[in-house]
Protein backbone atom coordinates (compact mmCIF):
# COMPACT_ATOMS: atom_id res chain seq x y z
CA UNK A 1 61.88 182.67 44.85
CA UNK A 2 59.01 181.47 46.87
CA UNK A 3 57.63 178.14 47.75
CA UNK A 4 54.08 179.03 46.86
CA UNK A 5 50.88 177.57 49.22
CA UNK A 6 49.30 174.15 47.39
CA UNK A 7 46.06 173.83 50.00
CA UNK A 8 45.48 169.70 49.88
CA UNK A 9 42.55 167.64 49.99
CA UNK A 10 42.54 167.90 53.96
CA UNK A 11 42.52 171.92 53.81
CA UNK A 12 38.85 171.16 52.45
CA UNK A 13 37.38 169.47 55.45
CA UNK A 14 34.32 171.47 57.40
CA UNK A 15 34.80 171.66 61.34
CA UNK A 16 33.12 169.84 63.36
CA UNK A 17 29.82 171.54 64.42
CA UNK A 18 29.81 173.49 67.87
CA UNK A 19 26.68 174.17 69.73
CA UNK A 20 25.86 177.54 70.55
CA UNK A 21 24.89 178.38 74.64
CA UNK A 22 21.22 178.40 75.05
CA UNK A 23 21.78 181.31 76.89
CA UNK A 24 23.92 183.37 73.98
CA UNK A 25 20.45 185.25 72.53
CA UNK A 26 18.61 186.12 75.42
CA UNK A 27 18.54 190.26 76.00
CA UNK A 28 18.41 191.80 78.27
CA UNK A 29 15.54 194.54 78.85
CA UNK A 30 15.87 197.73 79.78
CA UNK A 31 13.85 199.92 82.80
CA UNK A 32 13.45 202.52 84.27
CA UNK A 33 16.45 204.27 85.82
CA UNK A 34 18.81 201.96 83.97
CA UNK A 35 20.64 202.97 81.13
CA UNK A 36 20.30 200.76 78.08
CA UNK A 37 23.27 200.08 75.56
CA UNK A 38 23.77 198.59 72.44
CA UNK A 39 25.23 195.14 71.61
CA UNK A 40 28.68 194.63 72.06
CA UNK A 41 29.16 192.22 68.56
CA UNK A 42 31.39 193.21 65.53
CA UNK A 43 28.92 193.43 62.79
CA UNK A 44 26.39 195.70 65.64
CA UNK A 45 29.70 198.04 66.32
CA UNK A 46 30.32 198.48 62.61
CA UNK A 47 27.07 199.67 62.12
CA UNK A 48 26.70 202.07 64.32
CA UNK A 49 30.00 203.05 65.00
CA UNK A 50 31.25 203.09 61.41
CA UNK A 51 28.34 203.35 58.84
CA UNK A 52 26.17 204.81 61.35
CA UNK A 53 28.16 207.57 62.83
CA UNK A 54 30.35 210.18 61.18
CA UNK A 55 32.90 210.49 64.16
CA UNK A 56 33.18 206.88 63.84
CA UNK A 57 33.45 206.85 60.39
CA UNK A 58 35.71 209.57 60.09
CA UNK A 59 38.20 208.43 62.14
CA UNK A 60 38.64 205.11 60.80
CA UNK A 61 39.27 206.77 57.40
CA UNK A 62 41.64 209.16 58.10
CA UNK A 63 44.03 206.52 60.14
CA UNK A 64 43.23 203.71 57.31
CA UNK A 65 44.08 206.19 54.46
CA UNK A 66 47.05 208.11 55.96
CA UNK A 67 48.62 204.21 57.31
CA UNK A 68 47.82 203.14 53.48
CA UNK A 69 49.67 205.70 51.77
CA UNK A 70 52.86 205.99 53.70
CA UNK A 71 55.28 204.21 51.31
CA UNK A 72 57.59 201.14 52.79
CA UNK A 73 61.34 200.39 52.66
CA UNK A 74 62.88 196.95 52.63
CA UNK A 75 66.15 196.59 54.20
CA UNK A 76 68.30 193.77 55.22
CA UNK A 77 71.27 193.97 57.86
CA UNK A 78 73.99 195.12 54.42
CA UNK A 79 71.58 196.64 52.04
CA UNK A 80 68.75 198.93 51.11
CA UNK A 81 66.51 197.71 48.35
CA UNK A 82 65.07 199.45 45.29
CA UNK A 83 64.01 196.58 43.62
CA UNK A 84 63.13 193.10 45.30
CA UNK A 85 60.27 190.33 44.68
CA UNK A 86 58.65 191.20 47.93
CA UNK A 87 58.16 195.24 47.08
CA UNK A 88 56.95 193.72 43.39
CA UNK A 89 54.28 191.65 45.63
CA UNK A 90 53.36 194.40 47.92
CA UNK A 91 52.72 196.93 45.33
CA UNK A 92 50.40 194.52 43.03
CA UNK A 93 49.29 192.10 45.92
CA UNK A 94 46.44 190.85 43.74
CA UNK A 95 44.47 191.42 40.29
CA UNK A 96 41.87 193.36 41.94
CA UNK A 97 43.59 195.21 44.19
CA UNK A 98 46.70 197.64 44.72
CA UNK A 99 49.01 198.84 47.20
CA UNK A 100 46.79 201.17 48.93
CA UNK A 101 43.67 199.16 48.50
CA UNK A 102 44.75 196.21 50.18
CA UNK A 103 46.73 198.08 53.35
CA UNK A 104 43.69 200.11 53.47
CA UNK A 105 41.01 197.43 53.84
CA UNK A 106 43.65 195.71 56.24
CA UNK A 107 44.20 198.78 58.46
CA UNK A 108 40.42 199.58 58.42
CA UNK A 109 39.50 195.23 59.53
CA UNK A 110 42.13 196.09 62.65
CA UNK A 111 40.54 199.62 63.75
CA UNK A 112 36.85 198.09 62.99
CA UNK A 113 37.13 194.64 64.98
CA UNK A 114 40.91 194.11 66.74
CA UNK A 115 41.94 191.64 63.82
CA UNK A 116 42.99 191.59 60.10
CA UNK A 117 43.72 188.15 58.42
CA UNK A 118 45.66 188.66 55.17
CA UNK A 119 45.49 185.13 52.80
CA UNK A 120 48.39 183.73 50.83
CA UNK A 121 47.58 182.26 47.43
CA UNK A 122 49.74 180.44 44.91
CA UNK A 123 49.06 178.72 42.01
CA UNK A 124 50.74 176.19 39.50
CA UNK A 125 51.90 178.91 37.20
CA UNK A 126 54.11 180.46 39.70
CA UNK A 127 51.89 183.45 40.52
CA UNK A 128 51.66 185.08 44.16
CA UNK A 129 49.37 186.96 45.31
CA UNK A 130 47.75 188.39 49.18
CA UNK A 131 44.30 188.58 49.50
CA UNK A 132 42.84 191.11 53.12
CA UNK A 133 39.72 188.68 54.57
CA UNK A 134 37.04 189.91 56.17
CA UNK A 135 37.08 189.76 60.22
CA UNK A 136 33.87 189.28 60.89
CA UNK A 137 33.89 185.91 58.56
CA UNK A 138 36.81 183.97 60.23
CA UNK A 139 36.89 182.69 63.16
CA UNK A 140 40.32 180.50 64.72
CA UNK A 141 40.54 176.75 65.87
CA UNK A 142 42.71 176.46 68.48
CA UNK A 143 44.93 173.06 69.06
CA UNK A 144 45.07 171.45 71.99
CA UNK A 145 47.99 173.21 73.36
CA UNK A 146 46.15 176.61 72.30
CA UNK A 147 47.90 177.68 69.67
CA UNK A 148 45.74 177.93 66.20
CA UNK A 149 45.58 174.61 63.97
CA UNK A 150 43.41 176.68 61.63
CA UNK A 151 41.04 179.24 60.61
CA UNK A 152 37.46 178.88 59.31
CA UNK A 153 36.12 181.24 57.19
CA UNK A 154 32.23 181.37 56.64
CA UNK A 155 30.46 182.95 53.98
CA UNK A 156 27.13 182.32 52.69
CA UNK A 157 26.41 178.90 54.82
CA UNK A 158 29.64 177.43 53.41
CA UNK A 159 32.91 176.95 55.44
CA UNK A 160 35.92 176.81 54.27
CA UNK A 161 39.24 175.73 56.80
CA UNK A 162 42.56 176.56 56.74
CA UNK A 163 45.11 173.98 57.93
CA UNK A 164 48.09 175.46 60.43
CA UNK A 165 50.58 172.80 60.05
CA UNK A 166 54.41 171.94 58.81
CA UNK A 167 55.48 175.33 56.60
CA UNK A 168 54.26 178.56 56.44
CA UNK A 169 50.81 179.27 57.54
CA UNK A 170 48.08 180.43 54.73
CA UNK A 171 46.79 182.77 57.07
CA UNK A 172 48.66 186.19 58.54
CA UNK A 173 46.50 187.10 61.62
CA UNK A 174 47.55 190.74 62.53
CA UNK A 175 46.04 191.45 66.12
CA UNK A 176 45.47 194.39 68.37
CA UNK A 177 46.40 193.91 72.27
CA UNK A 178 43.31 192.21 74.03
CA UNK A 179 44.24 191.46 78.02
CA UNK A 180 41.16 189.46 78.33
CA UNK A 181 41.76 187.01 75.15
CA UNK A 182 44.11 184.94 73.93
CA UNK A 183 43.33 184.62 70.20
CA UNK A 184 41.24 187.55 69.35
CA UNK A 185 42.10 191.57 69.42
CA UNK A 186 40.49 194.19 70.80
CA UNK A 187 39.78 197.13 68.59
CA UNK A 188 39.12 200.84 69.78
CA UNK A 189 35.40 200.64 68.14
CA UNK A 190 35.17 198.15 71.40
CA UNK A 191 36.42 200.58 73.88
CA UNK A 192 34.54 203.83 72.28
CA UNK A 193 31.40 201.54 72.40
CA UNK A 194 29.81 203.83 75.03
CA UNK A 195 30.65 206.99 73.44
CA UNK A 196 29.19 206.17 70.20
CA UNK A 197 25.54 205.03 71.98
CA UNK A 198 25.89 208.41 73.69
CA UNK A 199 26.25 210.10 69.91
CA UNK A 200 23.69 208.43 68.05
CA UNK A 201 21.22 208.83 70.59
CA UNK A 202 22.11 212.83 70.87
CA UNK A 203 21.52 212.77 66.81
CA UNK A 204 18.44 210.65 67.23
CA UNK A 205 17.23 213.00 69.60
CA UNK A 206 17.91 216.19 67.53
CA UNK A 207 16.04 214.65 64.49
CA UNK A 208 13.12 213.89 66.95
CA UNK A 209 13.19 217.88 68.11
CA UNK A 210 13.58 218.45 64.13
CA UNK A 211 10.68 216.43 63.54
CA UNK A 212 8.65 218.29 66.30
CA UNK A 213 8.85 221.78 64.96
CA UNK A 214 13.14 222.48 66.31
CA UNK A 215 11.37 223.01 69.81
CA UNK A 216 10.40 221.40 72.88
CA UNK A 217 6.89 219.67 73.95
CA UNK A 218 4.43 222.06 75.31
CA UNK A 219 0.91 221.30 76.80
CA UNK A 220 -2.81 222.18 75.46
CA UNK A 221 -4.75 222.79 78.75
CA UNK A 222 -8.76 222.47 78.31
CA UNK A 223 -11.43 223.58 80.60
CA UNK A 224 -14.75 224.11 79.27
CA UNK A 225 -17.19 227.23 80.16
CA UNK A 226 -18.92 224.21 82.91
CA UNK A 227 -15.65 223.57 84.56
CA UNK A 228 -15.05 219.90 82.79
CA UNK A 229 -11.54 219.56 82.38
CA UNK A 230 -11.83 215.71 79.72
CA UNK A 231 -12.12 215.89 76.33
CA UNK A 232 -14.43 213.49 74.44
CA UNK A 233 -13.09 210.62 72.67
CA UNK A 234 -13.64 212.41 69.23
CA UNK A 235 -12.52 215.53 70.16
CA UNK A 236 -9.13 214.68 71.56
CA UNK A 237 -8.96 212.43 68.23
CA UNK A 238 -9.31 215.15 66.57
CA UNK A 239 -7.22 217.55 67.91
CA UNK A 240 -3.97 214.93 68.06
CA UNK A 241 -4.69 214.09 64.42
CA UNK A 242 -4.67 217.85 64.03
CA UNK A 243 -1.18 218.56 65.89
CA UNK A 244 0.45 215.86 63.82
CA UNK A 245 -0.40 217.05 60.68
CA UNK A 246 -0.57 220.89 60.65
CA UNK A 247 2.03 221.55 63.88
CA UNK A 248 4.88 218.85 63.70
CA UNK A 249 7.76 218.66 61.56
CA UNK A 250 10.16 221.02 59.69
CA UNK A 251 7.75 222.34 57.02
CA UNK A 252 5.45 223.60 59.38
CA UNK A 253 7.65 225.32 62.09
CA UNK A 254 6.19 228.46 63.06
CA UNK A 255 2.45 228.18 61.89
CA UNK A 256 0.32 229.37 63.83
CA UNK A 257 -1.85 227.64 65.75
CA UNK A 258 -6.13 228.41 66.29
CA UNK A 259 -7.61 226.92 69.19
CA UNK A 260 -11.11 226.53 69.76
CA UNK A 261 -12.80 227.10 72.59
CA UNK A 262 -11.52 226.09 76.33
CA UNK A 263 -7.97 225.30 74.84
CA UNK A 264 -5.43 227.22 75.85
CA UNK A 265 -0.99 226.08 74.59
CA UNK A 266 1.03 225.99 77.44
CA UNK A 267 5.32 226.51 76.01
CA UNK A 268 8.06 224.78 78.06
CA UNK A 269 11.05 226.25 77.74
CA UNK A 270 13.97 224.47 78.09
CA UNK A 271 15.25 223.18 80.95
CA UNK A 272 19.05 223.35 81.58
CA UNK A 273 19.87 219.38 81.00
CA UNK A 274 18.20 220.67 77.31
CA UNK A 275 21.00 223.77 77.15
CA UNK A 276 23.71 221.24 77.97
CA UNK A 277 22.67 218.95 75.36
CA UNK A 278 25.20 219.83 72.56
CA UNK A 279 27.88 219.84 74.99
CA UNK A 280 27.16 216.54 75.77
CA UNK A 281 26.81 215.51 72.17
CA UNK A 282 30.50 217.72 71.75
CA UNK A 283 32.45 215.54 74.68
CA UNK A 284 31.02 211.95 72.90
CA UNK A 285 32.35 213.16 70.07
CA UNK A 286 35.79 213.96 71.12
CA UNK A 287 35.56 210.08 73.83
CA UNK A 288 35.69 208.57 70.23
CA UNK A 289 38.11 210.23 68.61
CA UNK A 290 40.38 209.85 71.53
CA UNK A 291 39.72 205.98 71.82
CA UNK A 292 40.96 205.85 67.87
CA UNK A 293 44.06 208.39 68.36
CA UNK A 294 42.98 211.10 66.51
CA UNK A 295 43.54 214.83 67.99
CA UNK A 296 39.89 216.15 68.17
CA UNK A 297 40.23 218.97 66.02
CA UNK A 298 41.57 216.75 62.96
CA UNK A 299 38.15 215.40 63.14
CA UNK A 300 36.48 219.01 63.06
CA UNK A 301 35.18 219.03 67.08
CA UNK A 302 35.42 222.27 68.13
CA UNK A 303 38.37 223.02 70.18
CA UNK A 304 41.56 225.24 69.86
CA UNK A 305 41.89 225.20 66.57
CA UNK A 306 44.63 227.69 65.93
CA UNK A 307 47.17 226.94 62.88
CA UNK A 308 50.27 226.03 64.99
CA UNK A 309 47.91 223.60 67.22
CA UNK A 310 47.07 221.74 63.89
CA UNK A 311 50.48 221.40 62.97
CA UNK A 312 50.95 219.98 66.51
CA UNK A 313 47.70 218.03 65.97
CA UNK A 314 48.74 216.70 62.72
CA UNK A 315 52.08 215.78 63.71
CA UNK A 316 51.21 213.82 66.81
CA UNK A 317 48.58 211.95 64.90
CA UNK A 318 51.46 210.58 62.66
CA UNK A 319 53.83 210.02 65.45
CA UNK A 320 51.65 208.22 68.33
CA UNK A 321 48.80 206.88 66.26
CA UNK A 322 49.97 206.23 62.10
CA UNK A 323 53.37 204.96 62.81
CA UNK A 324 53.07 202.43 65.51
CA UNK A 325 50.26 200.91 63.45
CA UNK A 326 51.94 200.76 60.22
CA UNK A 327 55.37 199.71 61.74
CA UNK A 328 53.85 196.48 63.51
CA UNK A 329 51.53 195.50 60.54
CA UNK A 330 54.77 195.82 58.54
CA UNK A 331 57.14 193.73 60.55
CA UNK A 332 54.27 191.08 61.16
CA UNK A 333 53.58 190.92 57.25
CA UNK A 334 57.35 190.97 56.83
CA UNK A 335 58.10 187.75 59.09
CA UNK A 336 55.61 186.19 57.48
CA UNK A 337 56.28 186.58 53.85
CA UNK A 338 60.20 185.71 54.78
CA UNK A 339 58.69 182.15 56.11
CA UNK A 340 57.60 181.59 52.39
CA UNK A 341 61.43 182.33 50.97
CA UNK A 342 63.34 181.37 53.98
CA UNK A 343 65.09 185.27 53.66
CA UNK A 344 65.00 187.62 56.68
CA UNK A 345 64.51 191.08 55.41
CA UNK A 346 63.06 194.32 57.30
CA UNK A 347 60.01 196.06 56.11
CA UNK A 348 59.42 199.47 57.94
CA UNK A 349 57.89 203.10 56.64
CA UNK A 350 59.68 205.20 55.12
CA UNK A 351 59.99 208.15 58.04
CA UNK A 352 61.69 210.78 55.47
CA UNK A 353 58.67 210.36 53.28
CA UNK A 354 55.94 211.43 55.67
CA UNK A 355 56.19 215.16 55.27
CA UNK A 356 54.58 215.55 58.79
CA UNK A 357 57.31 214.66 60.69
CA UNK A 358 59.79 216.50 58.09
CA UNK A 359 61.17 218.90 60.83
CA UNK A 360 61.82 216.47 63.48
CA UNK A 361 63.86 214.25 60.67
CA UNK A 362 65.78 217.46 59.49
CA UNK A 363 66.93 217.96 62.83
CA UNK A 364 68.33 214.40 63.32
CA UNK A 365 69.79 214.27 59.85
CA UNK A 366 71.81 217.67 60.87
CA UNK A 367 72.16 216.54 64.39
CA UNK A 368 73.78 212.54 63.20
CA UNK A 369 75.79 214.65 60.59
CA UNK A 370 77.70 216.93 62.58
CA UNK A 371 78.79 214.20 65.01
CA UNK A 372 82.27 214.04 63.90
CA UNK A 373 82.67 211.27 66.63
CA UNK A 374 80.82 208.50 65.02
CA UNK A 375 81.52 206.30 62.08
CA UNK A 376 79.55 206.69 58.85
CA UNK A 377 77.64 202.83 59.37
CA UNK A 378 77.30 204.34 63.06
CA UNK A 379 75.76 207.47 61.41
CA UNK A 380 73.33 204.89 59.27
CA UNK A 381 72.59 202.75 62.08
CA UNK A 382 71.06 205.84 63.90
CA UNK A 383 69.43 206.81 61.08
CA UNK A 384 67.37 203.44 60.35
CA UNK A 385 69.42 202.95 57.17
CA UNK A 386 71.85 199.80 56.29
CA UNK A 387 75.52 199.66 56.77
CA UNK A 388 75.66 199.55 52.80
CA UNK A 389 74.19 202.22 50.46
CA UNK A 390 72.44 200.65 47.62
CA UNK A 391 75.16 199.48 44.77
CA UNK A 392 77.77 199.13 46.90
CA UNK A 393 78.48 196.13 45.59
């Protein structure tokens, strides 16, 4: 059984308080000819790339759900297990949450910010459980050697550190790759950062041309019968106060519009950066679905979507982007659980069970079957199963 956590006394001491640059708020201002972006900072990217975007949004969903629900195997080097404490844990991981909930909120923490920290609780009465944290809460203390001597996690003004020390660490810290830091991951919300400004602007702009009768700016020309070409001051108050009221926005697209005297509306048509707009907003689209693995026309982008390119879509979505994700998350959260019960065990997906990649696993099942040449525990070795079948004694 496990040696559950007891946090002491020491786990309760606050950090020491660092001082921020002086320089870490300043911002910089846009001009002219320079293109402005928004701020590179987790909670910033998860609102516009995830709760403000639908690409964004999307694609963190799909991956989080599909990773969530593919069911796990645990395996030693002599055995395949139906039954075992650690499935029992995984499947009821805490009061509030299942299975799917937790690897859910943990997949979606890793695609949203590089990181997912995963807590280990015990208590006096012998009970277990794993608890997802948020990313954007925790923050690492590194030792003097640079390795992590704890974590701090920060909510509401009130910090609260856990001690790395002798025994298993309290904290799992599941990371993506990051070539530029040593302690922190970098997610693909990071890397589509660009992309996702691009979007929002295209969909601010199209609610701006919505809002302005679904076409572009023309130009009211005046020139009066004495050849003055300036309105008065109440006049041209007028007539703006009249073109936002009776001429702009969707309810009044297509009124027509009376001009008095010496006016005369001058259309612009558009120009051909206007005509290219939607392909613009199309290819920053498909830049953030790329960045998160997901085939384009999974997410609905338009794009050759015949029935046998789905297939293909679907299945390489499972194969380059579900799987690798799941698999590490699983062997991480497996070494780490084993450090709790001193018991090496293997924790993997389930590959028959993912009925995407059903054709390529009926081909290896037939093609490890009819090799006469090899052993059966060869046979299961190729196959990612145990020497031993399950009650073999």
């Amino acid at each position: 059984m496990f040696d559950f956590l007891k946090r002491s006394d020491a786990s309760q001491v606050n950090a020491p308080e660092a001082k921020a640059s002086a320089t870490g708020k300043i911002a910089a201002l846009g001009s002219v000819g320079r293109s402005v972006w928004g701020a590179r900072d987790t909670t910033t990217l998860t609102r516009s790339g995830f709760t403000g975007n639908p690409v964004g949004f999307r694609a963190v969903k799909l991956i989080a759900e599909a990773a969530a629900a593919l069911p796990l195997v645990l395996q030693d080097a002599e055995r395949r297990y139906d039954t075992h404490p650690v499935l029992e844990l995984i499947q009821r991981p805490n009061g509030a949450q299942g299975r799917a909930e937790l690897f859910e909120a943990l997949f979606g923490q890793l695609l949203l910010t590089g990181n997912g920290y995963v807590e280990a609780v015990g208590g006096e009465d012998g009970l277990f459980e794993l608890h997802v944290l948020r990313s954007d809460r925790m923050s690492i203390v590194p030792g003097t050697d640079g390795w992590p001597v704890g974590y701090d996690y920060t909510v509401g003004g009130r910090k609260h550190r856990f001690t790395v020390g002798e025994g298993p660490s309290p904290i799992c810290h599941v990371k993506s790759f990051h070539p530029q830091d040593d302690h922190y991951g970098f997610s693909p919300m990071q890397a589509a950062a660009m992309a996702l400004d691009v979007h929002n602007a295209a969909s601010r702009w199209s609610k701006a041309l919505l809002d302005n009768a679904a076409r572009p700016s023309g130009a009211i020309v005046y020139k009066s019968a004495d050849g003055q070409a300036q309105l008065s001051t109440d006049q041209y108050d007028r007539l703006l106060h009249e073109m936002e009221t009776q001429h702009q926005g969707a309810k009044n697209a297509g009124r027509p519009m009376l001009l008095e005297g010496g006016l005369d509306w001058k259309p612009m048509g558009f120009s051909p950066s206007d005509m290219e707009f939607q392909q613009t907003k199309e290819a920053a689209a498909r830049e953030i679905a790329i960045a998160f693995g997901v085939p384009p026309m999974l997410l609905g982008i338009p794009g050759d979507a015949t029935y046998a390119n789905y297939q293909e879509a679907n299945r390489a979505f499972y194969r380059l982007t579900v799987l690798p994700l799941v698999t590490r998350v699983a062997c991480t959260l497996a070494e780490w659980i084993g450090d709790f019960s001193s018991e090496r065990f293997e924790l993997k997906p389930d590959l028959d069970q993912v009925s995407a990649l059903s054709a390529e696993r009926d081909a290896q099942w037939k093609r490890v079957g009819e090799a006469a040449f090899l052993t059966d525990a060869e046979k299961r070795n190729l196959l990612g199963l145990p020497s031993v079948e399950v009650g073999d004694g």
